[in-house]
C-alpha atoms as a PDB file:
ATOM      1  CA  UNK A   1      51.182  28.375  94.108  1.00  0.00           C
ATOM      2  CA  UNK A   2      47.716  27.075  95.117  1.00  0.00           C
ATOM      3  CA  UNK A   3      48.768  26.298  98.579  1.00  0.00           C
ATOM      4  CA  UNK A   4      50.303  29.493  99.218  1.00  0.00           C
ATOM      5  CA  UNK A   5      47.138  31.429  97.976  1.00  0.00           C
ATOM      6  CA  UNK A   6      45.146  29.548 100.248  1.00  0.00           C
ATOM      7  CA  UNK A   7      47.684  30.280 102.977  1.00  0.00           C
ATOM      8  CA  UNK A   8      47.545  33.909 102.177  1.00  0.00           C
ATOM      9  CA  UNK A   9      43.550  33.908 102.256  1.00  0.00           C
ATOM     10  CA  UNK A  10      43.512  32.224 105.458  1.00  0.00           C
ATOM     11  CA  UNK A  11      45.926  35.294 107.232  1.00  0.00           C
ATOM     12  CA  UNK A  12      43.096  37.431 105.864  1.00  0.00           C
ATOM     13  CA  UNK A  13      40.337  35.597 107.609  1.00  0.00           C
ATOM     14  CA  UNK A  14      41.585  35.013 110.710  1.00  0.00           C
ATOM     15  CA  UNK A  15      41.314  38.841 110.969  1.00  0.00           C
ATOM     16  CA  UNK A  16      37.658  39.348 111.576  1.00  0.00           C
ATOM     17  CA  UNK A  17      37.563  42.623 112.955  1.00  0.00           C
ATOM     18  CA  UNK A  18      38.544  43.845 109.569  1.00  0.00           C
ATOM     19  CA  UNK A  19      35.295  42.335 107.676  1.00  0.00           C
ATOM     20  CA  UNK A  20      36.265  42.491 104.147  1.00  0.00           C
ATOM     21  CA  UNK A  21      33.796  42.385 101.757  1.00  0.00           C
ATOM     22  CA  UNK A  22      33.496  43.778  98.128  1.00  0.00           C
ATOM     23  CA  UNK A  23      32.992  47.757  98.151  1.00  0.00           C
ATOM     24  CA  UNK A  24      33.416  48.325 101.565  1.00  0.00           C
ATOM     25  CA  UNK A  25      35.625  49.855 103.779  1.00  0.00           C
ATOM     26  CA  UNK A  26      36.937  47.882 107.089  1.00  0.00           C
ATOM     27  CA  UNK A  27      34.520  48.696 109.955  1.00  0.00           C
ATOM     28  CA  UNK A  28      37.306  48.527 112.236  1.00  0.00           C
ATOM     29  CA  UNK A  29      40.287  49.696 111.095  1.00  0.00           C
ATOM     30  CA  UNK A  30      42.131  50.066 114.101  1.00  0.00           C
ATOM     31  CA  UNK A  31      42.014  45.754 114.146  1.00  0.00           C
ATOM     32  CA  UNK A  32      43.456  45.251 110.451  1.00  0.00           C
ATOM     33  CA  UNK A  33      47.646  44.725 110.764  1.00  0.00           C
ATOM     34  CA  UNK A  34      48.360  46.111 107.298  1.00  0.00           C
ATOM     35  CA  UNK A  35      45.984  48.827 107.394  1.00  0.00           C
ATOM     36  CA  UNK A  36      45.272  49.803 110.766  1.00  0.00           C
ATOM     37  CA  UNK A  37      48.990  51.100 111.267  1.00  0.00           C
ATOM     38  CA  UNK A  38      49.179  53.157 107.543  1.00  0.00           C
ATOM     39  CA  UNK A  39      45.529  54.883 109.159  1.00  0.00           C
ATOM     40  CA  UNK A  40      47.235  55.521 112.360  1.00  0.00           C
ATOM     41  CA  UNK A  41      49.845  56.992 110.649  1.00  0.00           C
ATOM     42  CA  UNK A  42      47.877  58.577 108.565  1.00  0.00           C
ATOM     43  CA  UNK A  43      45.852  60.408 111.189  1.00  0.00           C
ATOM     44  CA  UNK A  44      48.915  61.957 113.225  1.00  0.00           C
ATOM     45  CA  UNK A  45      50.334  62.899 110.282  1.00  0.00           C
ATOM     46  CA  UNK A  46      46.632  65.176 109.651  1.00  0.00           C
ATOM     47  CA  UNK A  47      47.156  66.195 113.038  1.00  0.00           C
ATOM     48  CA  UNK A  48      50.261  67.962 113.244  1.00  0.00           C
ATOM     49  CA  UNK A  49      49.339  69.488 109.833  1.00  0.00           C
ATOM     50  CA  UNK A  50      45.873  70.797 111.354  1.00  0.00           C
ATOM     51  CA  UNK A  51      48.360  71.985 114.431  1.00  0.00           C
ATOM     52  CA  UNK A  52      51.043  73.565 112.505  1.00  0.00           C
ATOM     53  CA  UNK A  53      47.982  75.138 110.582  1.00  0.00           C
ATOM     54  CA  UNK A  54      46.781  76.818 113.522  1.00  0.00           C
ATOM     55  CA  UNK A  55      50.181  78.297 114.764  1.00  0.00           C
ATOM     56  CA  UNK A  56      50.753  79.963 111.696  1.00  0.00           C
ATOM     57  CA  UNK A  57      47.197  81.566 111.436  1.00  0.00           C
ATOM     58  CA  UNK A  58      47.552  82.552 115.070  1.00  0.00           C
ATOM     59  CA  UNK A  59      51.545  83.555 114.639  1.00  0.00           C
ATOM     60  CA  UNK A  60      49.788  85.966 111.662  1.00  0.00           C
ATOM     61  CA  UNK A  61      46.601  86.732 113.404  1.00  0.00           C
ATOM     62  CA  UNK A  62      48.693  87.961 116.728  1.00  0.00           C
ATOM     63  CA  UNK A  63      51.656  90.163 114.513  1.00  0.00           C
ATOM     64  CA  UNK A  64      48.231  91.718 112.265  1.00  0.00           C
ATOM     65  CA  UNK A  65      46.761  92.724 115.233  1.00  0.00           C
ATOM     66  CA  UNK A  66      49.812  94.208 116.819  1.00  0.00           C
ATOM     67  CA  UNK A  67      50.666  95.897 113.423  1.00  0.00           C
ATOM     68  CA  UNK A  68      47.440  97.140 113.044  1.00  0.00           C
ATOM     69  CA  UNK A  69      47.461  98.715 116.423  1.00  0.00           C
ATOM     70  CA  UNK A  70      50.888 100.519 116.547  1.00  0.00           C
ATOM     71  CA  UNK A  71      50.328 101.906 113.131  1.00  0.00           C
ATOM     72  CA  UNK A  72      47.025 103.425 114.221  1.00  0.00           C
ATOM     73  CA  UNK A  73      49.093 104.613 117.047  1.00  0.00           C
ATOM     74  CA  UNK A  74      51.141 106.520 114.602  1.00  0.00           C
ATOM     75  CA  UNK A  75      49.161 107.635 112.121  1.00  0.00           C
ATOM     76  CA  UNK A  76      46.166 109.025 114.569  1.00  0.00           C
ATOM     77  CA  UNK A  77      46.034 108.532 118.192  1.00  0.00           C
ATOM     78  CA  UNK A  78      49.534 110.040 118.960  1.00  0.00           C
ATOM     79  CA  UNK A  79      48.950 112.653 116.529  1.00  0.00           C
ATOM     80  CA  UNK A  80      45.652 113.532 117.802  1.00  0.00           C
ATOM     81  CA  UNK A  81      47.131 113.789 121.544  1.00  0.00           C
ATOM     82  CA  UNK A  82      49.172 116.203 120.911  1.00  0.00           C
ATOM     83  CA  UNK A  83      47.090 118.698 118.660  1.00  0.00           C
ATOM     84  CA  UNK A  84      44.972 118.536 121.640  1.00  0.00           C
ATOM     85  CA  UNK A  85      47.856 120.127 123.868  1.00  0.00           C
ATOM     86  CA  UNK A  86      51.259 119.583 126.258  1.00  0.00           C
ATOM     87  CA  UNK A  87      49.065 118.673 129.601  1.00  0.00           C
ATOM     88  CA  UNK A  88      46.102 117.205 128.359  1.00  0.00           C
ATOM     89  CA  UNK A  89      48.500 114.933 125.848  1.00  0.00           C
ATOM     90  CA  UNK A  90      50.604 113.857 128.839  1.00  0.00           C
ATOM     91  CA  UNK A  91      46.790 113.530 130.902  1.00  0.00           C
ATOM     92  CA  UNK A  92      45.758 110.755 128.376  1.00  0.00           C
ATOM     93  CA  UNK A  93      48.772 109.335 127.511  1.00  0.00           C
ATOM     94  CA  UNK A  94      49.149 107.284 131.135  1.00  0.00           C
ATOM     95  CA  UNK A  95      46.194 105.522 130.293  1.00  0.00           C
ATOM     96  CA  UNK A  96      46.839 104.601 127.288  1.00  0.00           C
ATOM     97  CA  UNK A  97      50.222 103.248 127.663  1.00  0.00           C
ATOM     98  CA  UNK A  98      48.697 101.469 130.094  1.00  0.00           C
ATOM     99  CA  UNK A  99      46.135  99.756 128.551  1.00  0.00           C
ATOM    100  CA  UNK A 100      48.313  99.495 125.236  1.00  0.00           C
ATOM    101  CA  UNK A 101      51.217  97.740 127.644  1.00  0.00           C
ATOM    102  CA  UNK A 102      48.618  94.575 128.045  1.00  0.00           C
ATOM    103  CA  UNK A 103      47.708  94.280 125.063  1.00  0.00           C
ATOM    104  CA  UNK A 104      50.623  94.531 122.871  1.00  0.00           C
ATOM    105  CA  UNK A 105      52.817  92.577 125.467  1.00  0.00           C
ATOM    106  CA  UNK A 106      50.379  89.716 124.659  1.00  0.00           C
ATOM    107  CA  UNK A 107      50.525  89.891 120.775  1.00  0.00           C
ATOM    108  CA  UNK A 108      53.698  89.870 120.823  1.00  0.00           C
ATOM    109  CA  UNK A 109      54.682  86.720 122.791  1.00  0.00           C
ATOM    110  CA  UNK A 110      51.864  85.037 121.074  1.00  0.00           C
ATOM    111  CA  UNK A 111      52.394  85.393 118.155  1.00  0.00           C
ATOM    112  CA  UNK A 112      56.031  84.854 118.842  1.00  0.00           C
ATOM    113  CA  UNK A 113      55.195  81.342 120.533  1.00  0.00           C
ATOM    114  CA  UNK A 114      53.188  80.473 117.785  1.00  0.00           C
ATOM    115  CA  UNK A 115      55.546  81.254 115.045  1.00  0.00           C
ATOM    116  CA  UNK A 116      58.045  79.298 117.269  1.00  0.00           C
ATOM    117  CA  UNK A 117      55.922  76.401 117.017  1.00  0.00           C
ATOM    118  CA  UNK A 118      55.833  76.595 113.184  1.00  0.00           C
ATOM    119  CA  UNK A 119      59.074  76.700 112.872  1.00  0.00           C
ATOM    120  CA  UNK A 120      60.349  73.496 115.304  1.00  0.00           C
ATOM    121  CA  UNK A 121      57.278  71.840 112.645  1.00  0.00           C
ATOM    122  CA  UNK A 122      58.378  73.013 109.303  1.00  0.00           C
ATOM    123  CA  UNK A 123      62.060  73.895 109.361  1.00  0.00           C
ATOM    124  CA  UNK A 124      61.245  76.809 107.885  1.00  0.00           C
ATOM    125  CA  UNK A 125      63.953  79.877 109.249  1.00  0.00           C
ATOM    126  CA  UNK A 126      61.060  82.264 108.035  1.00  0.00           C
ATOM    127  CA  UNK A 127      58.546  81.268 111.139  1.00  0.00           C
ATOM    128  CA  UNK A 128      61.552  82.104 113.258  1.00  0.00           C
ATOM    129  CA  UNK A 129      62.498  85.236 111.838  1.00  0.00           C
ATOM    130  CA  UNK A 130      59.138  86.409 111.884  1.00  0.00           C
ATOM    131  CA  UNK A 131      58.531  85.467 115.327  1.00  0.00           C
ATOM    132  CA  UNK A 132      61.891  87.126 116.498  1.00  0.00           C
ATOM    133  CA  UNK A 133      60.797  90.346 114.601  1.00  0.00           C
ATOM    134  CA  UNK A 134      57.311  90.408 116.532  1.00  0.00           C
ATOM    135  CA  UNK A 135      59.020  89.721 120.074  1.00  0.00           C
ATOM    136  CA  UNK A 136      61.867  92.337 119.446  1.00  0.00           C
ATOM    137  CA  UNK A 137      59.751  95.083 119.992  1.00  0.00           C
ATOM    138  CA  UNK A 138      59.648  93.786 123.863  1.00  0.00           C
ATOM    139  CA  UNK A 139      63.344  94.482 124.439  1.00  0.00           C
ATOM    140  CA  UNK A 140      63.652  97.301 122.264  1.00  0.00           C
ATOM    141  CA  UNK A 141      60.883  98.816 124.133  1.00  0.00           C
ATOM    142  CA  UNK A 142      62.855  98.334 127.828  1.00  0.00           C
ATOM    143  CA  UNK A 143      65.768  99.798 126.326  1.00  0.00           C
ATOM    144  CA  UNK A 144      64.636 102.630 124.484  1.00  0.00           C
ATOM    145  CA  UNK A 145      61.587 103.891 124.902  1.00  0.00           C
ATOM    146  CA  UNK A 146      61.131 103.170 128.475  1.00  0.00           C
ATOM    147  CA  UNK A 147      63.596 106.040 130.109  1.00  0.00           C
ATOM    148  CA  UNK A 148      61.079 108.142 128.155  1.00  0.00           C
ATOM    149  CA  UNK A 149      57.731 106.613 129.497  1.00  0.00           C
ATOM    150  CA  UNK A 150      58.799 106.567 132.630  1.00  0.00           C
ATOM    151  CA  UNK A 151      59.924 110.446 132.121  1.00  0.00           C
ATOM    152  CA  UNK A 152      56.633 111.376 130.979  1.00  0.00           C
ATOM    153  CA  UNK A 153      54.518 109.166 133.488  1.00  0.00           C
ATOM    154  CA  UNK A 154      56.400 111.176 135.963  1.00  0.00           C
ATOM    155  CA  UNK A 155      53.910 114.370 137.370  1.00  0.00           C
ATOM    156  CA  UNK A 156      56.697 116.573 137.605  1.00  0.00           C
ATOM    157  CA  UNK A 157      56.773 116.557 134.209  1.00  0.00           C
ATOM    158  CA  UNK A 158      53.786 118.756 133.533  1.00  0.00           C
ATOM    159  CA  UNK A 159      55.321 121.255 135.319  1.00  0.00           C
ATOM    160  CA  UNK A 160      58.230 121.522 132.266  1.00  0.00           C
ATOM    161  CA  UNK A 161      56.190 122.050 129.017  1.00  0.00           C
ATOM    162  CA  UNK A 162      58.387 122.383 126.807  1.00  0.00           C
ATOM    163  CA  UNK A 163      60.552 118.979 128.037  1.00  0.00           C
ATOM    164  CA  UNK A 164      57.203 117.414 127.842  1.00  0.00           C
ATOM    165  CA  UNK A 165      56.931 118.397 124.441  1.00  0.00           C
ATOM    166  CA  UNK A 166      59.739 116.849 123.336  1.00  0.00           C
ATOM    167  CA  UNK A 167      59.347 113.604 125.350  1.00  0.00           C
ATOM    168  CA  UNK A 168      56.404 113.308 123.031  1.00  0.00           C
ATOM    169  CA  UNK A 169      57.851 114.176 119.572  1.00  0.00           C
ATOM    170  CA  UNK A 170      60.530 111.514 121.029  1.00  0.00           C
ATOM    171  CA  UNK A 171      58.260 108.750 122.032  1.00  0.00           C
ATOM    172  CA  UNK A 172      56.424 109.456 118.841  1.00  0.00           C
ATOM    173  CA  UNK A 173      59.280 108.457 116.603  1.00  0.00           C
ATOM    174  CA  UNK A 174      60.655 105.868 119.433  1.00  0.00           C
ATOM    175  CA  UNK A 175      56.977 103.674 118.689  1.00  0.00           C
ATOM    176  CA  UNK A 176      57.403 103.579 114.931  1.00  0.00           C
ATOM    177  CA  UNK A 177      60.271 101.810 115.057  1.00  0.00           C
ATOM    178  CA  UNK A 178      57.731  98.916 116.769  1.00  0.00           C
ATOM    179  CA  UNK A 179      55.356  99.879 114.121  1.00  0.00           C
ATOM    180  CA  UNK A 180      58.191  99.148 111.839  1.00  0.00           C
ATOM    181  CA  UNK A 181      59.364  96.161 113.239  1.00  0.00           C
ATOM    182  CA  UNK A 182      56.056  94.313 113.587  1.00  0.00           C
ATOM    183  CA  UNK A 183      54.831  95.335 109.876  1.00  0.00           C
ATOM    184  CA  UNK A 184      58.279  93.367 108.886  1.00  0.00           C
ATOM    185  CA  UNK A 185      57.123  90.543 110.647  1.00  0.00           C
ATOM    186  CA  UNK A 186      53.320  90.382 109.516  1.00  0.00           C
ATOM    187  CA  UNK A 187      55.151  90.711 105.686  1.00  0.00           C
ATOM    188  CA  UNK A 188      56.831  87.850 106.330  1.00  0.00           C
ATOM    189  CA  UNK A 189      54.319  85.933 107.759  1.00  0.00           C
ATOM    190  CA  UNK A 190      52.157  86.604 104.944  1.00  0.00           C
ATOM    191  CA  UNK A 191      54.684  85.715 102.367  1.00  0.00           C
ATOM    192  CA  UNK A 192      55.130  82.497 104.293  1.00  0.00           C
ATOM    193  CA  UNK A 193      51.521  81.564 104.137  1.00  0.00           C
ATOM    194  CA  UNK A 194      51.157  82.182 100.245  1.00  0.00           C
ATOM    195  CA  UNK A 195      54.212  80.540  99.404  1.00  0.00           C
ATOM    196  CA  UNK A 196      52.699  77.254 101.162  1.00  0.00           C
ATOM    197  CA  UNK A 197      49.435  77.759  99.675  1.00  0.00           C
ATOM    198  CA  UNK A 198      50.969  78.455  95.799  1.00  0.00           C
END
């Protein structure tokens, strides 16, 4: 018994990086065997959490932002462009899709990414859904409202008014469906994030 105390006392000193002494912590942590490995551990483990972190926020950041932006899009801008009139509604429109294109092609695959990244570090279907939700809008955009962007981007257009018209009442309904789409996904991103934090 007393030899193997000594023994075990003598493993501990020949370890002098670690510099015990009474109510202090190691000063080199990295150099102690049995707790240099639970710190490393410890530390990547903090990591990916602080990582996974930050893809969510960004994941909800991204889909609020897109949300936030169609549904103005619905409620007021569109609305407002065509009180104003047929040509000078299809006058402002080009820009604005243009502009809009940028920006809500970026939200989307961010936000998608980033909830992708969640996902692959949680196991949680919810980041994925979510995600999916955000970066449907990019397809569903090609396939269906497209033909009708490209219809009213067209000049000849403004020579039709009352086709014109209707390509707006059209693309009007066509862009809430992303308004719908994304609000599903900010939900669930938000559901995600308080069930974590309850």
């Amino acid at each position: 018994m007393l030899t193997s105390g000594w023994q075990a006392l003598a493993v501990i000193a020949s370890h002098p990086p670690c510099q015990y002494s009474v109510g202090k912590k190691p000063r080199n942590r990295e150099g102690c065997t049995m707790f240099g490995r639970q710190a490393s551990n410890r530390n990547v483990s903090e990591s990916r959490r602080d990582l996974t972190t930050l893809a969510e926020l960004v994941a909800a950041l991204s889909s609020g932002l897109f949300t936030g932006a169609a549904v103005y899009i619905n409620l007021v801008e569109h609305p407002a462009r065509i009180q104003t009139g047929t040509r000078p509604a299809l006058a402002e429109f080009a820009p604005s899709y243009k502009r809009a294109t940028v920006t809500q092609v970026s939200l989307a695959v961010t936000g998608f990414l980033s909830a992708l990244a969640a996902w692959r570090s949680r196991s949680d279907a919810g980041w994925l859904i979510g995600g999916g939700l955000l970066v449907s809008v990019i397809p569903f955009t090609a396939l269906a409202i497209l033909p009708t962007n490209k219809k009213l981007l067209d000049p000849a257009t403004a020579n039709d008014l009352e086709l014109a018209e209707e390509l707006l009442s059209r693309w009007g309904k066509l862009h809430a469906v992303r308004s719908f789409l994304s609000l599903a996904s900010l939900l669930m991103f938000l559901f995600l994030l308080t069930k974590r934090r309850a």
